[in-house]
Protein backbone atom coordinates (compact mmCIF):
# COMPACT_ATOMS: atom_id res chain seq x y z
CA UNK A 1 42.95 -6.43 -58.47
CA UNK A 2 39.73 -4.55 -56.64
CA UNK A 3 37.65 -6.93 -54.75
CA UNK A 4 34.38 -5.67 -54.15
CA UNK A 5 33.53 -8.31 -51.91
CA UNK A 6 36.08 -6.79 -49.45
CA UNK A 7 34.23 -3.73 -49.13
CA UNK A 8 30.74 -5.04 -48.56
CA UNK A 9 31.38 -7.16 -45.41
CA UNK A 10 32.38 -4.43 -43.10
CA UNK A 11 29.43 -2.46 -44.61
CA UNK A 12 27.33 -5.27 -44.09
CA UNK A 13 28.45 -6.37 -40.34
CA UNK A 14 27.84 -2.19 -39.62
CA UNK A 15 24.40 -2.14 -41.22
CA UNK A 16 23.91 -5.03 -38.91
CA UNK A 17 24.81 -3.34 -35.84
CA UNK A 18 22.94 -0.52 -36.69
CA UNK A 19 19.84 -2.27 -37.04
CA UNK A 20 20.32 -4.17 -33.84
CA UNK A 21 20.92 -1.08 -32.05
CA UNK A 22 17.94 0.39 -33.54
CA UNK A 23 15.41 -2.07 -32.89
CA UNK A 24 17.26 -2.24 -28.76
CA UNK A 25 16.14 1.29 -28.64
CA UNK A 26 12.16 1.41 -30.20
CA UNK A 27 12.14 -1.93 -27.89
CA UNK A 28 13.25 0.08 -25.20
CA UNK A 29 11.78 3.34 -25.66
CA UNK A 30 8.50 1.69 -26.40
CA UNK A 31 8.45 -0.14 -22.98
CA UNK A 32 9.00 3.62 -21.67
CA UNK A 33 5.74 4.53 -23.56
CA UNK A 34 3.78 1.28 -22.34
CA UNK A 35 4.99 2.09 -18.60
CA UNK A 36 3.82 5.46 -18.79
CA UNK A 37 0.53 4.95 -20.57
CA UNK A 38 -0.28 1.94 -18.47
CA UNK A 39 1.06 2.54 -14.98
CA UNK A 40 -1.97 2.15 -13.10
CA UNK A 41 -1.99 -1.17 -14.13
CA UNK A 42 0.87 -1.60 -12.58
CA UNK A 43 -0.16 -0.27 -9.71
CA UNK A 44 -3.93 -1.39 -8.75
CA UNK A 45 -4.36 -5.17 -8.88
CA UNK A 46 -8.07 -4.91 -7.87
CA UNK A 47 -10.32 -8.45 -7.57
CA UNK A 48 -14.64 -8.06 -7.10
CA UNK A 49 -14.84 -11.40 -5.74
CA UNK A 50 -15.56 -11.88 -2.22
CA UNK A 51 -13.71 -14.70 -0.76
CA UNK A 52 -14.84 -14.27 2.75
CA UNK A 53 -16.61 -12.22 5.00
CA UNK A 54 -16.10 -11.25 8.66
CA UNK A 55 -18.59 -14.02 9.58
CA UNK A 56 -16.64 -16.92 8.62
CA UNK A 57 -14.30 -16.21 11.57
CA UNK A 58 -17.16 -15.82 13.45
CA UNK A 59 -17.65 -12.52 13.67
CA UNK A 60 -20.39 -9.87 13.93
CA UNK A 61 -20.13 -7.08 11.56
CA UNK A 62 -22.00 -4.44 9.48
CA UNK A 63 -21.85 -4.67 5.81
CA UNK A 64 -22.10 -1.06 4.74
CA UNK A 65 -21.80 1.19 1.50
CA UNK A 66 -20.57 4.39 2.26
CA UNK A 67 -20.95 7.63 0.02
CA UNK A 68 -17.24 9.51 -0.79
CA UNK A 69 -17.47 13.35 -1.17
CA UNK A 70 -17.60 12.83 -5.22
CA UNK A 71 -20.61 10.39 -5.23
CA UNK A 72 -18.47 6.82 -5.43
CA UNK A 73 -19.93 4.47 -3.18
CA UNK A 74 -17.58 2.41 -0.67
CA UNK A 75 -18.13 -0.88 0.97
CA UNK A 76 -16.97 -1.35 4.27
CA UNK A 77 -17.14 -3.89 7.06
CA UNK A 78 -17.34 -2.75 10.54
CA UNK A 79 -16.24 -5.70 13.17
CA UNK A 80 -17.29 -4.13 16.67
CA UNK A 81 -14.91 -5.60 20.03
CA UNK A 82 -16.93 -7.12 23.11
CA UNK A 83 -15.57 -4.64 25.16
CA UNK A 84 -13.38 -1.74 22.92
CA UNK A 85 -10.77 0.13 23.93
CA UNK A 86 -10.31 1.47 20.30
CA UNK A 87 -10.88 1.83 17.16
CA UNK A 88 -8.62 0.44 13.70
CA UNK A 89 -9.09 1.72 10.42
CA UNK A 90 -7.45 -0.71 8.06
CA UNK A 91 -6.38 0.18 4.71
CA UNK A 92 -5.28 -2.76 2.88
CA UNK A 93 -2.82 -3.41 -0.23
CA UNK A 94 -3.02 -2.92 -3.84
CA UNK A 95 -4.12 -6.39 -4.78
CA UNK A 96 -7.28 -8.32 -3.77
CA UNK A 97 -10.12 -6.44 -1.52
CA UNK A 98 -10.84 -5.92 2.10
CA UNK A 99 -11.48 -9.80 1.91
CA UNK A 100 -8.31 -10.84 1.71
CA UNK A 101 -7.85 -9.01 5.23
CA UNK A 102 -9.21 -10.98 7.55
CA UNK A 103 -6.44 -11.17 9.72
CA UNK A 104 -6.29 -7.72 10.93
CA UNK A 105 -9.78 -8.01 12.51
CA UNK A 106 -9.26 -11.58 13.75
CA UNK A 107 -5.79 -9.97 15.48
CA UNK A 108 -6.93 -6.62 16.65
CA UNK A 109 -10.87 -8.01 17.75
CA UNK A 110 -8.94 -10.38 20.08
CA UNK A 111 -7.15 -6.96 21.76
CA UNK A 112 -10.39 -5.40 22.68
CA UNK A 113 -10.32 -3.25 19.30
CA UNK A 114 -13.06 -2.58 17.13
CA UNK A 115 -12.08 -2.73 13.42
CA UNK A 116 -13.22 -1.14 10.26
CA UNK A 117 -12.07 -2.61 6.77
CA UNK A 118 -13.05 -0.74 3.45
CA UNK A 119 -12.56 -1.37 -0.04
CA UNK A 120 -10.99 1.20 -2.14
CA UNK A 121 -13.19 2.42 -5.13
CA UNK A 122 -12.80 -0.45 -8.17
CA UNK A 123 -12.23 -3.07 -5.29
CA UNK A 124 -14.32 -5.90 -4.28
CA UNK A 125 -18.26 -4.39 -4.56
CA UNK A 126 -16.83 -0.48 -4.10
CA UNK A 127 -18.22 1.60 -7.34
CA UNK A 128 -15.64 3.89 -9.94
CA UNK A 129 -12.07 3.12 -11.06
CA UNK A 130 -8.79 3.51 -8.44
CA UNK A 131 -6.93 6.68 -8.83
CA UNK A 132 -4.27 7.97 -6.25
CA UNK A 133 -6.85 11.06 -5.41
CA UNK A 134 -9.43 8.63 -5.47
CA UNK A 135 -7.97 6.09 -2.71
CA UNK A 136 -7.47 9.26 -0.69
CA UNK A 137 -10.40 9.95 -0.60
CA UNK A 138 -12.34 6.67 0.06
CA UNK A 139 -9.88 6.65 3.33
CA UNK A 140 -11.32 9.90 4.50
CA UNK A 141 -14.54 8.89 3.88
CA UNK A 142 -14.16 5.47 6.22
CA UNK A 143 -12.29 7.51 8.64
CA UNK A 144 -15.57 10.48 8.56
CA UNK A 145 -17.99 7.71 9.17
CA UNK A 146 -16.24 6.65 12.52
CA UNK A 147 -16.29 10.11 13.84
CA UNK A 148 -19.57 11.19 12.49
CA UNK A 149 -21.81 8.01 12.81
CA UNK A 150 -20.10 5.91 15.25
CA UNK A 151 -18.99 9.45 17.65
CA UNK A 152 -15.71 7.57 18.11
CA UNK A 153 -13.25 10.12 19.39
CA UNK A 154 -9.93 10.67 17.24
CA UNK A 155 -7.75 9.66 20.12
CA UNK A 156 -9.21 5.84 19.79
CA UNK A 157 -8.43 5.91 16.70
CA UNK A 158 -5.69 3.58 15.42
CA UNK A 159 -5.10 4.16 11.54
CA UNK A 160 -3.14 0.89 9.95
CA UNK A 161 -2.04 0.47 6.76
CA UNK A 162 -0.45 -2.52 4.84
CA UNK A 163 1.84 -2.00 1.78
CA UNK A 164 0.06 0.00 -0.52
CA UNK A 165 -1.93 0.87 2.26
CA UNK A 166 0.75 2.47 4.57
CA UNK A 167 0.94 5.24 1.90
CA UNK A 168 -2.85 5.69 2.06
CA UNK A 169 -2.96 5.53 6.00
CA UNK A 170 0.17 7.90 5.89
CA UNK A 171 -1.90 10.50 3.65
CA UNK A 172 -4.75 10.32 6.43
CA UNK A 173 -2.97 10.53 9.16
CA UNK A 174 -0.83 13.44 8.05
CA UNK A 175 -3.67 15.93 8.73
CA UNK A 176 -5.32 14.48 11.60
CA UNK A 177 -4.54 13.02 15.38
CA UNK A 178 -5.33 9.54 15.67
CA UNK A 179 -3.82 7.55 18.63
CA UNK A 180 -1.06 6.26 16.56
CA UNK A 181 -0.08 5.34 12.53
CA UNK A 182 1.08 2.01 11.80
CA UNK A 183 2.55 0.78 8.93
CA UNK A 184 2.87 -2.17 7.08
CA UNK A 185 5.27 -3.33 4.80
CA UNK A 186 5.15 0.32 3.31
CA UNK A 187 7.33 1.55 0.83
CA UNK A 188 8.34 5.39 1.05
CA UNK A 189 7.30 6.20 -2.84
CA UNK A 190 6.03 4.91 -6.01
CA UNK A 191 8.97 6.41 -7.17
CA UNK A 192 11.49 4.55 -4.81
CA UNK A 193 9.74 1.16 -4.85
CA UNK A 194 9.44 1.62 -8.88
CA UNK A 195 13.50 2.31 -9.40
CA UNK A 196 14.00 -0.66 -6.89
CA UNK A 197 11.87 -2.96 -9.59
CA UNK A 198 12.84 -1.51 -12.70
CA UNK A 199 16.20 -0.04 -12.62
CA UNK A 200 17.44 0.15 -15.97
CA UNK A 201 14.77 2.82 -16.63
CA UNK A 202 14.11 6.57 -15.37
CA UNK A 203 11.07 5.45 -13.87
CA UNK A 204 11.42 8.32 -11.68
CA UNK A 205 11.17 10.87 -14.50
CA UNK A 206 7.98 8.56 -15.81
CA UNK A 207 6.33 8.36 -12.65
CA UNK A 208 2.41 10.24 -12.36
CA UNK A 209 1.90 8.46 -9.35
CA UNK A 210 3.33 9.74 -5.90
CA UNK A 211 2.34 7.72 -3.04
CA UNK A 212 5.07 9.63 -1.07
CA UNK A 213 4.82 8.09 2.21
CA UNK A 214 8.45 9.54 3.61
CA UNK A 215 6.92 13.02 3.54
CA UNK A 216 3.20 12.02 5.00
CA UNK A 217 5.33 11.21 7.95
CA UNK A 218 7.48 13.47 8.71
CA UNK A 219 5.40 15.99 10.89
CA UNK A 220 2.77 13.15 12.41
CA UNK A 221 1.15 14.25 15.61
CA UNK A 222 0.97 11.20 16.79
CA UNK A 223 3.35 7.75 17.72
CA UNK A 224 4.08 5.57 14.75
CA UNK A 225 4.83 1.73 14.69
CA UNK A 226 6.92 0.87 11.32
CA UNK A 227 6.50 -2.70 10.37
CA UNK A 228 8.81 -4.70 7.71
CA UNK A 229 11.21 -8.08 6.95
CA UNK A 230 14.34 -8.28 5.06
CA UNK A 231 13.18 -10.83 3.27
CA UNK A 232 10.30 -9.15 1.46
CA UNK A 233 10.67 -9.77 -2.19
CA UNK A 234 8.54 -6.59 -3.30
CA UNK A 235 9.14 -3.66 -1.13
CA UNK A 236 12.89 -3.89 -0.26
CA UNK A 237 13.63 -3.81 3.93
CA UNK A 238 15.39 -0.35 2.85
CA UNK A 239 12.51 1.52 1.95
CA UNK A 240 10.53 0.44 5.45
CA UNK A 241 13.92 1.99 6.94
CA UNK A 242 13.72 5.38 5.02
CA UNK A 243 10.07 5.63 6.16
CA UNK A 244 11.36 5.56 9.54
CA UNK A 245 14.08 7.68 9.11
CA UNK A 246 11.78 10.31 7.54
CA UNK A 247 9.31 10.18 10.17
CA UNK A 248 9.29 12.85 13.11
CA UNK A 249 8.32 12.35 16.60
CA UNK A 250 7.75 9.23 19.09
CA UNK A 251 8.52 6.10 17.03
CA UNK A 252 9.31 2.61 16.41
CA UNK A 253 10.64 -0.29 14.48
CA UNK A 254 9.68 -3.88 14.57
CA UNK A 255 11.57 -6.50 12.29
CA UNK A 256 9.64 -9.35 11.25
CA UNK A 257 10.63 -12.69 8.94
CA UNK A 258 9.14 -13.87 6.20
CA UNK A 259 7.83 -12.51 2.83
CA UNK A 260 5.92 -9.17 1.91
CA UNK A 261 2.27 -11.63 2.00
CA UNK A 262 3.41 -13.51 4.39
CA UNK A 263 5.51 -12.01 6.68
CA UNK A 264 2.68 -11.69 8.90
CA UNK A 265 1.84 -15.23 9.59
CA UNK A 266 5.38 -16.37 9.67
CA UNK A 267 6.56 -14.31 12.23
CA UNK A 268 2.11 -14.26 13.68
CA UNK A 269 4.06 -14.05 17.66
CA UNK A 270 6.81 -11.63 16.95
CA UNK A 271 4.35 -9.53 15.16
CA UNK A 272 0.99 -9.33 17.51
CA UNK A 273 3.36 -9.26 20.43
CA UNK A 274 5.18 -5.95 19.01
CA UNK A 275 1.76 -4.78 17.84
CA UNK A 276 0.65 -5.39 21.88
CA UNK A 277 3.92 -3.94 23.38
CA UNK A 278 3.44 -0.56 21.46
CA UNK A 279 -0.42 -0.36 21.62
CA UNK A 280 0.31 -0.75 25.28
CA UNK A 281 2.77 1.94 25.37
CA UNK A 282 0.86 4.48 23.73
């Protein structure tokens, strides 16, 4: 005798699958859309607030707003050194502001350098919104102001860049002679760093962002200093190593412990002394 229950429970379990598979794939393919649509959001992580200046480390400085080539005005602190022997331009990471910094001109004041820390437009009090052109450009406008206002020769010129930043000091760097480039925590692309986080998407086919540090480096005139731990939970050890490996000319690489945000103060002696050995060098 025909049972037409027997024929609707395979139908049944395959309409099930179906739909389970479908709604897998608009989940999926709409987290595509959101990445793509939203990926400077998960790129910039600016803050306005101003946790500290300069001054609470006791230090002199010049609170200044400087005007990009398209009109977007940048704040900057300039920390002058007793007695300088140099010159850093610091651009910092893709979360917080210049603030948040206060190490590098704490370290690098103590070694005779002056220091300049900027915000990128959309951080701290900077005017406009961050794009990748856009942080570009607010780097070559801190870097113009030290050779046009302050007459500081290129060659005392020590461009540094943390994280986010390395890619930015990379881009600078790439068309000019500064003493020496050193990076960070860096990773070599948006693209790399991305497919590292996310792998079970084609974030490299999604990417509008480049932030290609591996080719900024690889015709620098000048010595770089590559910076990185194996432990750092965001920008894997690997990609500090392909930066390297990309990079042309006199160069070096300094392992440090700790995490990506605080790397620096765990390993504070390994770190300033290799920053000291290699300034010294070059």
């Amino acid at each position: 005798m025909f049972n037409p229950m027997s024929e609707k429970k395979p139908l049944t379990l395959k309409r099930l699958m179906w739909s389970v598979i479908t709604i897998a794939c608009g989940v999926y393919f709409g987290i595509l859309v959101l990445m793509f649509i939203f990926q400077a959001k998960l790129i910039y992580f600016p803050t306005s607030q101003i946790i500290y200046t300069p001054a609470a480390l006791r230090l002199e400085f010049e609170d200044l707003m400087l005007a990009s080539p398209d009109g977007v005005k940048i704040n900057a602190w300039y920390v002058p050194a007793k007695a300088p022997r140099g010159t850093v331009i610091f651009c910092h990471g893709n979360g917080g502001n210049m603030s948040y910094s206060l190490d590098v001109a704490e370290n690098f004041t103590k070694m005779n350098f002056n220091v300049l820390l900027f915000d990128y437009r959309g951080y701290g009090k900077s005017g406009g919104s961050p794009t990748e052109k856009g942080t570009y450009a607010d780097a070559q406008t801190a870097y113009d102001w030290l050779l046009k206002e302050k007459k500081i020769p290129e060659k005392e010129i020590v461009v540094l860049g943390r994280s986010l930043g390395g890619a930015i000091a990379a881009n600078l760097t790439k068309d000019r002679s500064p003493r020496m480039l050193i990076l960070e925590s860096a990773f070599s692309s948006v693209a790399d760093v991305a497919s590292k986080s996310y792998p079970i998407f084609p974030v490299r086919l999604l990417c509008r962002y480049r932030y290609d540090t591996s080719e900024y480096v690889k015709n620098l005139k000048c010595p770089l200093l590559v910076i990185h731990s194996p432990e750092d939970e965001i920008v894997p050890y690997s990609l500090g190593r392909k930066i390297f490996d990309s990079a042309g000319g006199p160069k070096e690489f300094l392992k440090i412990k700790g995490t990506h945000n605080e790397g620096f103060d765990e390993s504070k002696e390994v770190y300033v002394k290799g920053l000291r050995t290699f300034i010294e060098k070059h």
